[in-house]
C-alpha atoms as a PDB file:
ATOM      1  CA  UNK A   1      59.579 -30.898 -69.592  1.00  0.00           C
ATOM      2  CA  UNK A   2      55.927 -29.668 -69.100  1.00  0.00           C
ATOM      3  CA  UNK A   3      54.679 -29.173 -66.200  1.00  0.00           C
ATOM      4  CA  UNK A   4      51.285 -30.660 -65.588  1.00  0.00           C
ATOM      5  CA  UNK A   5      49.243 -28.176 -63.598  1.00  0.00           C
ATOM      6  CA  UNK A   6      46.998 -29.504 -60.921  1.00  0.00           C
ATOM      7  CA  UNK A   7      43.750 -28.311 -60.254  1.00  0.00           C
ATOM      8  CA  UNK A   8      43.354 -27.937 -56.017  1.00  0.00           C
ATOM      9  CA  UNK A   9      39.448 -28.899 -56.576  1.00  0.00           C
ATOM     10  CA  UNK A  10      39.949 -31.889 -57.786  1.00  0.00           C
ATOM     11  CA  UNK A  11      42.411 -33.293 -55.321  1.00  0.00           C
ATOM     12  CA  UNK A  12      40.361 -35.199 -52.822  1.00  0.00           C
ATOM     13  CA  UNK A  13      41.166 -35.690 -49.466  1.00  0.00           C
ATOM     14  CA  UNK A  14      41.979 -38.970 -47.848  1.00  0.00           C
ATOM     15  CA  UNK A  15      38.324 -40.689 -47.034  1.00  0.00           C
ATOM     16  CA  UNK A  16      40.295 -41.738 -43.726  1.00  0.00           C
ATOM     17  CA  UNK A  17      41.405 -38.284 -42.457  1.00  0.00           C
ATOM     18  CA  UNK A  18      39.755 -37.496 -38.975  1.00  0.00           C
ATOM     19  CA  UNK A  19      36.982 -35.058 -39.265  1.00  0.00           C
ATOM     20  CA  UNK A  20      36.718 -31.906 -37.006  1.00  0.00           C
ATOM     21  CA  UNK A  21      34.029 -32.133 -34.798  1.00  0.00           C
ATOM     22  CA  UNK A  22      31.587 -29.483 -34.466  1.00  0.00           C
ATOM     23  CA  UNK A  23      31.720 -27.728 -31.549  1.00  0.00           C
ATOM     24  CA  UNK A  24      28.451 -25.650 -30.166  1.00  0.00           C
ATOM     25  CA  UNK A  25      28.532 -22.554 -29.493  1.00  0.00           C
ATOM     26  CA  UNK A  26      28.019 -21.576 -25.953  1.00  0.00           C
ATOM     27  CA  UNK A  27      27.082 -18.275 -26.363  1.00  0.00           C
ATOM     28  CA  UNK A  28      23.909 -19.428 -28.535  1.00  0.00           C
ATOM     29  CA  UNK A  29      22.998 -21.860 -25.478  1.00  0.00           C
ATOM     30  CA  UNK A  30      23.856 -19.261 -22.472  1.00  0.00           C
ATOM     31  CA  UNK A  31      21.796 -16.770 -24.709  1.00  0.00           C
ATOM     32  CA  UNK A  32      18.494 -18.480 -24.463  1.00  0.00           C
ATOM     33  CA  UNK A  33      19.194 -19.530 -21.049  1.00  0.00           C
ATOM     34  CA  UNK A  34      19.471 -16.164 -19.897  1.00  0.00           C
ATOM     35  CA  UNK A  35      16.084 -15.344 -21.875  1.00  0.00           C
ATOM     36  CA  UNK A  36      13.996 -18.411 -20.953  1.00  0.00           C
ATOM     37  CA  UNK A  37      15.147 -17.316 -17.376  1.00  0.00           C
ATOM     38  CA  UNK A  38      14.564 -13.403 -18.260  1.00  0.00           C
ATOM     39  CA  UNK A  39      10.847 -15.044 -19.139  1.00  0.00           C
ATOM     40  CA  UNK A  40      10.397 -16.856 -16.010  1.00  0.00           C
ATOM     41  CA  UNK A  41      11.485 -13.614 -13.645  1.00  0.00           C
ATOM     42  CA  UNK A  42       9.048 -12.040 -15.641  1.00  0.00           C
ATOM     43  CA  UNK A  43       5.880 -13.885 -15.633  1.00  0.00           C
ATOM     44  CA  UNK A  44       6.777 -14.905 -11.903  1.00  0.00           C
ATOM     45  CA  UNK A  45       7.291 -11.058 -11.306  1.00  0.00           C
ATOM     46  CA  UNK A  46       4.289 -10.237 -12.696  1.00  0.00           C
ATOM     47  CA  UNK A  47       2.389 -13.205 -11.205  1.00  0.00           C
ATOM     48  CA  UNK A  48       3.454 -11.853  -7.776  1.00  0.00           C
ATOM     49  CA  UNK A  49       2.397  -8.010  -8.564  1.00  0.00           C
ATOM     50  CA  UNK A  50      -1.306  -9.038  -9.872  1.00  0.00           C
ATOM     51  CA  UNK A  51      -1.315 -10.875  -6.250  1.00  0.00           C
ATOM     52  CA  UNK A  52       0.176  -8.163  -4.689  1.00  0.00           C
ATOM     53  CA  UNK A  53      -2.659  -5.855  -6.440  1.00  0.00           C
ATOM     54  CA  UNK A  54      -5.447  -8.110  -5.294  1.00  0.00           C
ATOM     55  CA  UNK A  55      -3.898  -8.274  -2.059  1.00  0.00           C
ATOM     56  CA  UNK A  56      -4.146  -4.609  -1.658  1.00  0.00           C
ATOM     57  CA  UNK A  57      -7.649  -4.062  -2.894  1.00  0.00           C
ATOM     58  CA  UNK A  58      -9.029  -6.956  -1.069  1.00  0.00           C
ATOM     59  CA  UNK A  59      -8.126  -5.147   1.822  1.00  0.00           C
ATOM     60  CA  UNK A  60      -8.495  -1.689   0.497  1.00  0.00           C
ATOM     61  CA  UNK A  61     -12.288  -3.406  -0.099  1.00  0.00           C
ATOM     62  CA  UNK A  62     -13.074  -5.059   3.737  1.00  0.00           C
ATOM     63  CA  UNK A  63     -14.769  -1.678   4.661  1.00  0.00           C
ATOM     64  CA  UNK A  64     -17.683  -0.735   3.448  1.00  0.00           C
ATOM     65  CA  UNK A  65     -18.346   2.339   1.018  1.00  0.00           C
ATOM     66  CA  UNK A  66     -20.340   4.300   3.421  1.00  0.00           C
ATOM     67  CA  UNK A  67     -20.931   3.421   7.056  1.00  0.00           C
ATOM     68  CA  UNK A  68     -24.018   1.488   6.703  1.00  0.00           C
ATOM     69  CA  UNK A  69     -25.476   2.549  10.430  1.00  0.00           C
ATOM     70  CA  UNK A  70     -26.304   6.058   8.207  1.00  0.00           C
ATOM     71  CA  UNK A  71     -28.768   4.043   6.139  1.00  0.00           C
ATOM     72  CA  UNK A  72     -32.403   5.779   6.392  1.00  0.00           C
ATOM     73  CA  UNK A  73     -35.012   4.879   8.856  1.00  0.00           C
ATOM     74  CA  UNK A  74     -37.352   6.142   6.743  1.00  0.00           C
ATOM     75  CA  UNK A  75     -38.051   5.042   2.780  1.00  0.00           C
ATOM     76  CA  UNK A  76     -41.519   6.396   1.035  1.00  0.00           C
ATOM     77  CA  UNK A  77     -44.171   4.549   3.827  1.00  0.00           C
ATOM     78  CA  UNK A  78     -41.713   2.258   5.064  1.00  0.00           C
ATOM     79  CA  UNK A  79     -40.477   3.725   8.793  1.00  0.00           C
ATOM     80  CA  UNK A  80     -38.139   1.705  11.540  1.00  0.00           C
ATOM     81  CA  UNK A  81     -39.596   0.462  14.656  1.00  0.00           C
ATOM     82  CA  UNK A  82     -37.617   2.093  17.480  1.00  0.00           C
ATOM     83  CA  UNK A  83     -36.024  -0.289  19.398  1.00  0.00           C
ATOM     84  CA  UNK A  84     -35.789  -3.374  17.812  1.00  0.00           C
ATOM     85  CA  UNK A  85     -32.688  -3.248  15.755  1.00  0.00           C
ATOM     86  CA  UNK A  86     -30.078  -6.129  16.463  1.00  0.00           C
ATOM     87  CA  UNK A  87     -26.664  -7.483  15.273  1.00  0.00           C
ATOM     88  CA  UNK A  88     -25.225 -10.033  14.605  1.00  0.00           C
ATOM     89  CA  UNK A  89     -23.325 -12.560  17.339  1.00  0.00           C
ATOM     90  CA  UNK A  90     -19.448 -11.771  16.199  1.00  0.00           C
ATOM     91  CA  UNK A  91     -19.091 -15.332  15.533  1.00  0.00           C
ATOM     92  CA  UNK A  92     -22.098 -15.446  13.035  1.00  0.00           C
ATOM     93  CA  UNK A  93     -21.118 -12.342  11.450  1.00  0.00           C
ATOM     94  CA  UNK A  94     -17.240 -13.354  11.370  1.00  0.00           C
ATOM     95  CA  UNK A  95     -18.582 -16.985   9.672  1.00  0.00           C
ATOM     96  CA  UNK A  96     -21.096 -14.914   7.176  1.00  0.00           C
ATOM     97  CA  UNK A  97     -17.838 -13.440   5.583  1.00  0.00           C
ATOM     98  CA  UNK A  98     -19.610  -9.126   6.884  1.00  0.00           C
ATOM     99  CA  UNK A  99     -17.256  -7.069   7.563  1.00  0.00           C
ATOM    100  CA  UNK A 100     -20.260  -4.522   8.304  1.00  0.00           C
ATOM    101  CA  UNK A 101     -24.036  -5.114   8.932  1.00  0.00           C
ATOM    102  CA  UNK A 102     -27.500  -3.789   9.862  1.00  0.00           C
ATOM    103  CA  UNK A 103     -30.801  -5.746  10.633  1.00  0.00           C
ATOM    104  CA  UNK A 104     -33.542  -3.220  11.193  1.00  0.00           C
ATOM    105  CA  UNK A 105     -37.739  -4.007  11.247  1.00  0.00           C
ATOM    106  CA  UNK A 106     -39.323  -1.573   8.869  1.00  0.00           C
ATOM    107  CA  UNK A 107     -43.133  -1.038   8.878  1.00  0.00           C
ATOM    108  CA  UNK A 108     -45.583   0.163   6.311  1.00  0.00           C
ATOM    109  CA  UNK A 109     -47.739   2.955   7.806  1.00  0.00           C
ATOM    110  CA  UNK A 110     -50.331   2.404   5.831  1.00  0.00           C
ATOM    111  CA  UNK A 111     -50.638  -1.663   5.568  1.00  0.00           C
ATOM    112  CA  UNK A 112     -49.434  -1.902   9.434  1.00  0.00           C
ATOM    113  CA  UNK A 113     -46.882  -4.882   8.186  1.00  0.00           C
ATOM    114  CA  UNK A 114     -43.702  -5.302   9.030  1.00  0.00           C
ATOM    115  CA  UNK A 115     -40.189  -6.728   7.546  1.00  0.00           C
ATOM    116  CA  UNK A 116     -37.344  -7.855   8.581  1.00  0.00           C
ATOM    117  CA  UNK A 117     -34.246  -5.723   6.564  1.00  0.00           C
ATOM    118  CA  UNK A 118     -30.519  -7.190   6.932  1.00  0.00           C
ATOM    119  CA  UNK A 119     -27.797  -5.357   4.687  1.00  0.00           C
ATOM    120  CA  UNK A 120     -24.715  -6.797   5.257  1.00  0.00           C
ATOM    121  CA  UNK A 121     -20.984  -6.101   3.705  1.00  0.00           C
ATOM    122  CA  UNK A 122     -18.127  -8.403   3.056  1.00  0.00           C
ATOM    123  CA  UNK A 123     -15.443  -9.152   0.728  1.00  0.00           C
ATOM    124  CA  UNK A 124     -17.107 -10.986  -1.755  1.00  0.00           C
ATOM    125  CA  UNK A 125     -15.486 -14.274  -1.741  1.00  0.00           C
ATOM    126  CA  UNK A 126     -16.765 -14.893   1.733  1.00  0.00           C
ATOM    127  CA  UNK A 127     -20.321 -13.372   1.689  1.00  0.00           C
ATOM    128  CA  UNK A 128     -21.617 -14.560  -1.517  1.00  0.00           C
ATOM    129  CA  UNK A 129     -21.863 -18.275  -0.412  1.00  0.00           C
ATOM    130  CA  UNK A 130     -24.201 -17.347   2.466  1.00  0.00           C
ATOM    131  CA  UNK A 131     -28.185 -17.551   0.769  1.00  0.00           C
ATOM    132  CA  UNK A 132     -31.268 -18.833   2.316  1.00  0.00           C
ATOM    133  CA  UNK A 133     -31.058 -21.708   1.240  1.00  0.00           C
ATOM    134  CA  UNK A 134     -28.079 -22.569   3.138  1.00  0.00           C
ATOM    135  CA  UNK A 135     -28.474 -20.067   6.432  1.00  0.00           C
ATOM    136  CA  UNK A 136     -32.721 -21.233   6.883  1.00  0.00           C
ATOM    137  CA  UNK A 137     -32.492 -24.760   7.021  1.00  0.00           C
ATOM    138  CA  UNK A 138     -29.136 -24.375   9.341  1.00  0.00           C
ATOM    139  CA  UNK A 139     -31.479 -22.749  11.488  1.00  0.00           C
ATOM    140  CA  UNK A 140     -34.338 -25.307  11.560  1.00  0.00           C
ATOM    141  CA  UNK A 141     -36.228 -24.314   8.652  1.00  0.00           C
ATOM    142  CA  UNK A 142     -37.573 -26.155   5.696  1.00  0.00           C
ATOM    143  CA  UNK A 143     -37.340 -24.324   1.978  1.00  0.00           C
ATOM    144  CA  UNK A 144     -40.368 -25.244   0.532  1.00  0.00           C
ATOM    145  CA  UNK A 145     -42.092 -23.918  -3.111  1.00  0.00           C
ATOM    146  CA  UNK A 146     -43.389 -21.291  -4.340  1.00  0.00           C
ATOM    147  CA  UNK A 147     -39.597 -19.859  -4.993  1.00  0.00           C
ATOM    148  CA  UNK A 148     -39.086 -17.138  -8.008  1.00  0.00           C
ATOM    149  CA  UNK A 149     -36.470 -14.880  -8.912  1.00  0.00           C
ATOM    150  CA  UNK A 150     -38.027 -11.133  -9.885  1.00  0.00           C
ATOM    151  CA  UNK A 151     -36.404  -8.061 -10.896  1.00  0.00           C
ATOM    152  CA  UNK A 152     -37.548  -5.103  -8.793  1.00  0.00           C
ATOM    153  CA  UNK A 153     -37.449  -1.478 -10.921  1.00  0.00           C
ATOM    154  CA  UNK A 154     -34.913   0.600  -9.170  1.00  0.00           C
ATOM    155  CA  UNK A 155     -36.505   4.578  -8.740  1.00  0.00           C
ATOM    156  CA  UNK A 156     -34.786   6.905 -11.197  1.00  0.00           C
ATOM    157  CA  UNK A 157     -32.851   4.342 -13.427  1.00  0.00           C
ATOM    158  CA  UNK A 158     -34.199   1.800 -16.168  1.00  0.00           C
ATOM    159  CA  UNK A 159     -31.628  -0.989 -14.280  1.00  0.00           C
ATOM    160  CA  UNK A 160     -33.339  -3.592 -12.312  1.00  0.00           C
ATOM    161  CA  UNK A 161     -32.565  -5.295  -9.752  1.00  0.00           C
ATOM    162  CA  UNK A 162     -32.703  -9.608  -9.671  1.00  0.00           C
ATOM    163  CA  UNK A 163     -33.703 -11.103  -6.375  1.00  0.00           C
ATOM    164  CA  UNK A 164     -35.078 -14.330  -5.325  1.00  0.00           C
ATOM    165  CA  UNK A 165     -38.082 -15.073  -3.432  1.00  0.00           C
ATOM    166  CA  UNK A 166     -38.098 -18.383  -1.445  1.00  0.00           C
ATOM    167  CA  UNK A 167     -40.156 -19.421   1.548  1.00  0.00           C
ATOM    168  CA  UNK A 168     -39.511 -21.636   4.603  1.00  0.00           C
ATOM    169  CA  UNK A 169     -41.357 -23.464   7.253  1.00  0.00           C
ATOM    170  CA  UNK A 170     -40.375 -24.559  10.402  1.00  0.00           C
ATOM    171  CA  UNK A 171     -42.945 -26.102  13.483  1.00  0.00           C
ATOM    172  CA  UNK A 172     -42.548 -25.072  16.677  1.00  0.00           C
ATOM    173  CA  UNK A 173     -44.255 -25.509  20.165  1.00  0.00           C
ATOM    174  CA  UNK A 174     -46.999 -26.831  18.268  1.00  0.00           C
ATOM    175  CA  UNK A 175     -47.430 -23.880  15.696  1.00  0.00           C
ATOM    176  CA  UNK A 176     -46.189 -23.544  12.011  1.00  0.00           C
ATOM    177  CA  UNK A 177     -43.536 -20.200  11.179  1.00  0.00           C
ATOM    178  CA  UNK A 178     -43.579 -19.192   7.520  1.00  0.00           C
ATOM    179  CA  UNK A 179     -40.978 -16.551   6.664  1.00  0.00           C
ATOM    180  CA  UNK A 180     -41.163 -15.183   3.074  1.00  0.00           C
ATOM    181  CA  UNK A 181     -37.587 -13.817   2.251  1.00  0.00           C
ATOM    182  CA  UNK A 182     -36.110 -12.053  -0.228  1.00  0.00           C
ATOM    183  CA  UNK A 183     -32.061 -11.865  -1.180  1.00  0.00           C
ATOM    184  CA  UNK A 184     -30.178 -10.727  -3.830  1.00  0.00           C
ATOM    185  CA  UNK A 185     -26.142  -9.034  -4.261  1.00  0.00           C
ATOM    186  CA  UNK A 186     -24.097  -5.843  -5.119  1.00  0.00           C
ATOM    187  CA  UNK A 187     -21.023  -6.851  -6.835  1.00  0.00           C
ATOM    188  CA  UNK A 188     -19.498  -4.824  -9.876  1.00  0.00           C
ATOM    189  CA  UNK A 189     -22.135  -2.668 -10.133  1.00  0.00           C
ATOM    190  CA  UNK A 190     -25.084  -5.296 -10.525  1.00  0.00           C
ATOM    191  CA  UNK A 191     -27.884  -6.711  -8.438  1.00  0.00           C
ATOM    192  CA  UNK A 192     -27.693 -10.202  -9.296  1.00  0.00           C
ATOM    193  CA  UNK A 193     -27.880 -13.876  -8.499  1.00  0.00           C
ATOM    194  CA  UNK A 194     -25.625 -16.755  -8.668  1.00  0.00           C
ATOM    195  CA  UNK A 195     -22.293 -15.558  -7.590  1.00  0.00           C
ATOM    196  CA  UNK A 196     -20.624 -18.986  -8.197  1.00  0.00           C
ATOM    197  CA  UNK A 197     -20.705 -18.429 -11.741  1.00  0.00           C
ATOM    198  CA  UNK A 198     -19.187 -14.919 -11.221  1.00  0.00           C
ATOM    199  CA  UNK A 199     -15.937 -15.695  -8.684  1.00  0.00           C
ATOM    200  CA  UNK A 200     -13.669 -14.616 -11.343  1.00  0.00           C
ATOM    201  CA  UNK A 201     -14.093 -10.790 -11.409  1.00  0.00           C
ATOM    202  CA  UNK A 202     -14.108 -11.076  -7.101  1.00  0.00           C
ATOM    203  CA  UNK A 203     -10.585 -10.352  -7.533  1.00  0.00           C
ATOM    204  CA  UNK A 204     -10.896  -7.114  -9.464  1.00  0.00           C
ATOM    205  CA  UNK A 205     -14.559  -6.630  -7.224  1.00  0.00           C
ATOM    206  CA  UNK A 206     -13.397  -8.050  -4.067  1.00  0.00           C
ATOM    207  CA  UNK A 207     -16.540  -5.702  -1.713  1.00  0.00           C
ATOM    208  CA  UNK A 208     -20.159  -6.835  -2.418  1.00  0.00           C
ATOM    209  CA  UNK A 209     -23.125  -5.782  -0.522  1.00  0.00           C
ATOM    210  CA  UNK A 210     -26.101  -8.536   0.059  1.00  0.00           C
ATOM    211  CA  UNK A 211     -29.357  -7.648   1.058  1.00  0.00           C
ATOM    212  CA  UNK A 212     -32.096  -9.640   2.523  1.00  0.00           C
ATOM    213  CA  UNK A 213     -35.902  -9.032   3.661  1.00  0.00           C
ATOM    214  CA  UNK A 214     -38.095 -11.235   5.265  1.00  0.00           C
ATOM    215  CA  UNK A 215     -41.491 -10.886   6.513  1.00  0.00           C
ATOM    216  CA  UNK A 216     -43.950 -13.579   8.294  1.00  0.00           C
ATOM    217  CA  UNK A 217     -45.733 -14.847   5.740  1.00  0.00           C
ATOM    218  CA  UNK A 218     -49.982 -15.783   5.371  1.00  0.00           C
ATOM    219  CA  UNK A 219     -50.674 -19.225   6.462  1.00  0.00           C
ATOM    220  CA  UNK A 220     -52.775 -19.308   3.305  1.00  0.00           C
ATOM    221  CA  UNK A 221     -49.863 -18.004   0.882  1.00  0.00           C
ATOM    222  CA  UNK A 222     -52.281 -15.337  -0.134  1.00  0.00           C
ATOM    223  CA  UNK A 223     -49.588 -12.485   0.221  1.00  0.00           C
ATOM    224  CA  UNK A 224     -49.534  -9.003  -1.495  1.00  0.00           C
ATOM    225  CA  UNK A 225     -46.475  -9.021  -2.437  1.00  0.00           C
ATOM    226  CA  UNK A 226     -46.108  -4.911  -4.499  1.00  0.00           C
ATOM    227  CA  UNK A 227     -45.920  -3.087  -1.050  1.00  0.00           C
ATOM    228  CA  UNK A 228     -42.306  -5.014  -0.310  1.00  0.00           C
ATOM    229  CA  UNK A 229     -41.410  -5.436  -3.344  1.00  0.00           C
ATOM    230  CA  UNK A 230     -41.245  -1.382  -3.752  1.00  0.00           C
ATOM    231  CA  UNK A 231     -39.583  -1.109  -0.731  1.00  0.00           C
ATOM    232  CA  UNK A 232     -36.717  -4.071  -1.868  1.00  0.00           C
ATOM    233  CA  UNK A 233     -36.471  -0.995  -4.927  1.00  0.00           C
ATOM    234  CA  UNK A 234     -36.294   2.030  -2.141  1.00  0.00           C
ATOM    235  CA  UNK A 235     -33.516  -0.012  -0.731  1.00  0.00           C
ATOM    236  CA  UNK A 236     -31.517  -0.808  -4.022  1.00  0.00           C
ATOM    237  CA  UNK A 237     -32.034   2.748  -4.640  1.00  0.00           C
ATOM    238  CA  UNK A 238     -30.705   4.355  -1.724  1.00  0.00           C
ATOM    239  CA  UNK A 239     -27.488   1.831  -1.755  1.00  0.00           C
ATOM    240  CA  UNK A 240     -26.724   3.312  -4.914  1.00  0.00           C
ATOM    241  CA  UNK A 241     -26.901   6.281  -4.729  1.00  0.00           C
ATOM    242  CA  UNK A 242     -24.622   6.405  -1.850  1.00  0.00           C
ATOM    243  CA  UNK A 243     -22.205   4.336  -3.036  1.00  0.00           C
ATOM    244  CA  UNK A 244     -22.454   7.205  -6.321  1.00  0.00           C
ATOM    245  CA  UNK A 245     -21.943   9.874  -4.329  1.00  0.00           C
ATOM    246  CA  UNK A 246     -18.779   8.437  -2.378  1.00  0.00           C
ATOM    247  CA  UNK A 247     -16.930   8.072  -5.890  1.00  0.00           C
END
């Protein structure tokens, strides 16, 4: 007899034989536990060093540069007035966000006028909310036009400087105050304006300097206005350079 022979391939199986389930493999699903996790330490580790960095150079930053009592009495024709330098009330200063500040009255020895010169320090976050605009009319005062913003040449560079020129009223015992003021900040490396469109780099720039000048102003608005606005560059000037030497 011949045998038949039987080819295995085509032999099929029984349609009703259980099938083997397929069972996952938990070494696959532990392995991108364990890096999703790895991921998460990560990014939380590294989230908590870039706070821990900002941390430390906040603080690192609540100090000023260079102690700011050291600042000239004298700039070109612009001399102090013995006597009549002032601080701050700690509360005021503690609420103004400076850390470190100095109000001095300046006068021109060959105009006779005077100003009014407040350079403060502060971690930036704090100080930069703290304009005229908000501090004047807290005080009594009315912000009223002719407002500007003007850069002021700095001596010995081709920068500039951007501050703003605003002016306020306020009536007392029968008389009228006008105070013309200037204001601008010092925060990585630039004189500027509107610090609420630059809060992002206060974290890497956490110290910023502000400062402010004010003088009484004419009752007929007829004010030279080149004498102080040389000075505002004496002061830039002189702020600079110190804070160049210290590095």
């Amino acid at each position: 007899m011949n045998e038949t022979s039987i080819n295995p391939a085509a032999v099929s199986e029984p349609h009703d034989r259980p099938q083997s389930p397929v069972k996952p493999n938990p070494g696959f699903e532990w392995t991108w536990i364990l890096l999703v996790a790895m991921f998460l330490g990560m990014s939380g580790g590294f989230r908590y060093w870039r706070d821990w960095q900002f941390s430390s150079l906040s603080k690192e930053s609540e100090r000023p540069p260079f102690a700011l009592k050291e600042f000239p009495k004298a700039l070109g024709d612009w001399h102090e007035i013995e006597g009549l330098e002032t601080t701050l009330d700690p509360e005021i200063a503690r609420i103004a966000g400076t850390s470190e500040h100095l109000i001095r009255t300046y006068t021109n020895e060959k105009s006779g006028e005077s100003v009014i010169v407040m350079l403060l320090y502060g971690l930036a976050q704090l100080i930069s909310t703290h304009t005229p605009t908000i501090c004047y009319p807290a005080a009594g005062f009315k912000n009223v036009p002719p407002s500007r913003v003007v850069d002021i040449p700095i001596p010995e560079s081709t920068a500039k400087a951007r501050f703003r020129e605003e002016h306020f009223l306020k009536y007392s015992a029968g008389t009228v105050i006008h105070e013309q003021v200037y204001h601008s900040f010092r925060n990585a490396g630039d004189w500027t304006l509107d610090m609420e469109t630059r809060w992002k780099s206060f974290r890497r720039n956490p110290g910023m300097f502000k400062v402010q000048v004010q003088r009484r102003a004419a009752a007929d608005g007829n004010t030279d206005n080149a004498a102080v606005e040389e000075f505002l560059g004496k002061i830039v000037h002189e702020v600079d350079r110190r804070l160049a030497a210290g590095r």
